[in-house]
Protein backbone atom coordinates (compact mmCIF):
# COMPACT_ATOMS: atom_id res chain seq x y z
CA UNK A 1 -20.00 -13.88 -5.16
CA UNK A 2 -17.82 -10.92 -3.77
CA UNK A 3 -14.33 -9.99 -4.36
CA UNK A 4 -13.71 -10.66 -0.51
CA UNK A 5 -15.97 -14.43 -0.85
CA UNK A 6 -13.75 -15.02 -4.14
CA UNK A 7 -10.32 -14.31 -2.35
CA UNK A 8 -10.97 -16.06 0.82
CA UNK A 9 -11.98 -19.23 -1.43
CA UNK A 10 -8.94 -18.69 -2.90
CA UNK A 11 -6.89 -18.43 0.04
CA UNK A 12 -8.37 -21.40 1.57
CA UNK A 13 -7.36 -23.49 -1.63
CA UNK A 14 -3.64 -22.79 -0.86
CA UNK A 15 -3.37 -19.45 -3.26
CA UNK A 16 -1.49 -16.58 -1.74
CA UNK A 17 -3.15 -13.68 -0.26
CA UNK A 18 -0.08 -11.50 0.20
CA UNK A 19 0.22 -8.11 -2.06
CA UNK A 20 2.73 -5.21 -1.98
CA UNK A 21 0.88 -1.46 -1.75
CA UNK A 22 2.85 0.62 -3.79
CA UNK A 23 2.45 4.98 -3.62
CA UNK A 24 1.07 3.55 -0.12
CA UNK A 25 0.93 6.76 1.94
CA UNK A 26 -0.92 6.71 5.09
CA UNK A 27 -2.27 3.21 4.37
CA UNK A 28 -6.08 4.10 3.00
CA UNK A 29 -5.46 1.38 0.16
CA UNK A 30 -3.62 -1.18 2.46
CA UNK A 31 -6.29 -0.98 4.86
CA UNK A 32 -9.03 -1.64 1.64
CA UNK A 33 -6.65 -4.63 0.14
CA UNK A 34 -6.85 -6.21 4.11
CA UNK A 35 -10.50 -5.98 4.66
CA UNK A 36 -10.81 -7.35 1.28
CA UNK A 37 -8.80 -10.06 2.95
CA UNK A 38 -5.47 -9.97 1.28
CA UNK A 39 -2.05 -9.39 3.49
CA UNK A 40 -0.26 -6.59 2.77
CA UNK A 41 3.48 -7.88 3.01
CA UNK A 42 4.98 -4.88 2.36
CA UNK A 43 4.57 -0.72 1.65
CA UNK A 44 6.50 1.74 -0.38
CA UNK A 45 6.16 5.20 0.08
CA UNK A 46 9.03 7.83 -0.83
CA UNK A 47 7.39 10.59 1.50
CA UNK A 48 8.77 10.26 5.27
CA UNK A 49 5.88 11.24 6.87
CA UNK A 50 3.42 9.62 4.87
CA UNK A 51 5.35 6.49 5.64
CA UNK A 52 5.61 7.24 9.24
CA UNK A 53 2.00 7.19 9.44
CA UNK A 54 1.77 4.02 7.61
CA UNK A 55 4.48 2.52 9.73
CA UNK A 56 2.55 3.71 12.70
CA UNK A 57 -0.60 2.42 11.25
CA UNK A 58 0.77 -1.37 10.10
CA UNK A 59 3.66 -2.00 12.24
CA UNK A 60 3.48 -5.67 10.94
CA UNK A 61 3.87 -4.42 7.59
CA UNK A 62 7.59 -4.28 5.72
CA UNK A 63 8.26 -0.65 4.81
CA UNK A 64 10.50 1.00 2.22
CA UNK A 65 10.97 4.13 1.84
CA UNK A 66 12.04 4.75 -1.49
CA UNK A 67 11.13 6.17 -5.35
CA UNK A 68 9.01 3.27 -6.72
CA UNK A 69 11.35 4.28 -10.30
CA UNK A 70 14.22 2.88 -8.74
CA UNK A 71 12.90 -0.27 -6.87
CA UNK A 72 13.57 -3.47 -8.68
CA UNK A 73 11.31 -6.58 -8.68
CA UNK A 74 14.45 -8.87 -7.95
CA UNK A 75 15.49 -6.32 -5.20
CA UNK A 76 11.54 -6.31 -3.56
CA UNK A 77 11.40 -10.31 -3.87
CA UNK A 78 14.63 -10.54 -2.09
CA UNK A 79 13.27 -8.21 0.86
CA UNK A 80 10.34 -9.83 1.20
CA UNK A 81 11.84 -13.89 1.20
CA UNK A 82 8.77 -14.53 -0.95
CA UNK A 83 9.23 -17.79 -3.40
CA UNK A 84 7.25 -18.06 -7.24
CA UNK A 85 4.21 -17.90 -6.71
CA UNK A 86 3.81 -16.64 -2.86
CA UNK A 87 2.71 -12.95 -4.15
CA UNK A 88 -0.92 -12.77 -4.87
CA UNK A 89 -0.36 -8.99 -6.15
CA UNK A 90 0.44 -5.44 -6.46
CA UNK A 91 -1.91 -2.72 -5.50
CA UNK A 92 -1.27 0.84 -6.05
CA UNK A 93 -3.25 4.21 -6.27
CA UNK A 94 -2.45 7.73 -7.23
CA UNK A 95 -1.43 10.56 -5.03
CA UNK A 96 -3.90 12.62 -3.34
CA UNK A 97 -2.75 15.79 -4.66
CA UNK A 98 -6.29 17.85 -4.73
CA UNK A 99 -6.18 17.24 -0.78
CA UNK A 100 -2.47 17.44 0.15
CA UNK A 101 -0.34 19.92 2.27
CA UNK A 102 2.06 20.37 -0.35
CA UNK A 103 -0.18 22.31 -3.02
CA UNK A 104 -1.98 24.50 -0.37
CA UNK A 105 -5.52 23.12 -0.13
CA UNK A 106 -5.53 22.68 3.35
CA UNK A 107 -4.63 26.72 3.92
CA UNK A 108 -6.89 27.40 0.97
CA UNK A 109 -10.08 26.18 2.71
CA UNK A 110 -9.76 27.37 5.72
CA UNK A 111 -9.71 31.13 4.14
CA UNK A 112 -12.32 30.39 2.32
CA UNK A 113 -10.69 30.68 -0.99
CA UNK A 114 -10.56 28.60 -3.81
């Protein structure tokens, strides 16, 4: 059986399928956690633009912009109105730092350069 097969059994047996997507950037891991079936309740991304985009890209989704460090379960459960037991989980993945603006690659490849 398939992590999508086990989650919608799971669903359909009253389980939650919601999740918060935390380091979410654009939305490449909110998008996986959705067609995996699970409902991504709400984002946090500290960068603007990356947020933006995600914004842009869920508009159904809550988004906060803020440092993950200084974001506080209580503080996230009372945002999202959820009840014990109504979040499913937390997915969250690492920055894409070999392939961001912010370190050059993007100016580095197009001059050929390493």
């Amino acid at each position: 059986m398939t992590n999508a097969t086990n989650r919608s059994a799971a669903t359909m047996s009253g389980d939650s399928d919601k999740v918060v997507d935390l380091f979410s950037g654009a939305g490449g891991l909110t998008l996986g956690a959705a067609r995996a079936g699970f409902s991504v309740c709400c984002a946090v991304e500290l960068d603007c633009h990356a947020a933006a985009t995600h914004r842009r890209n869920f508009p159904e989704t809550l988004h906060i912009e803020e440092d993950v460090s200084r974001l506080t379960g209580r503080r996230l459960n009372g945002a999202l109105g959820l009840r014990t037991g109504e979040l499913a989980g937390i997915v969250g993945g690492p920055p894409v730092a070999g392939v961001g603006l912010r370190n050059g690659f993007a100016i580095r490849n197009r001059s050929g350069s390493s």
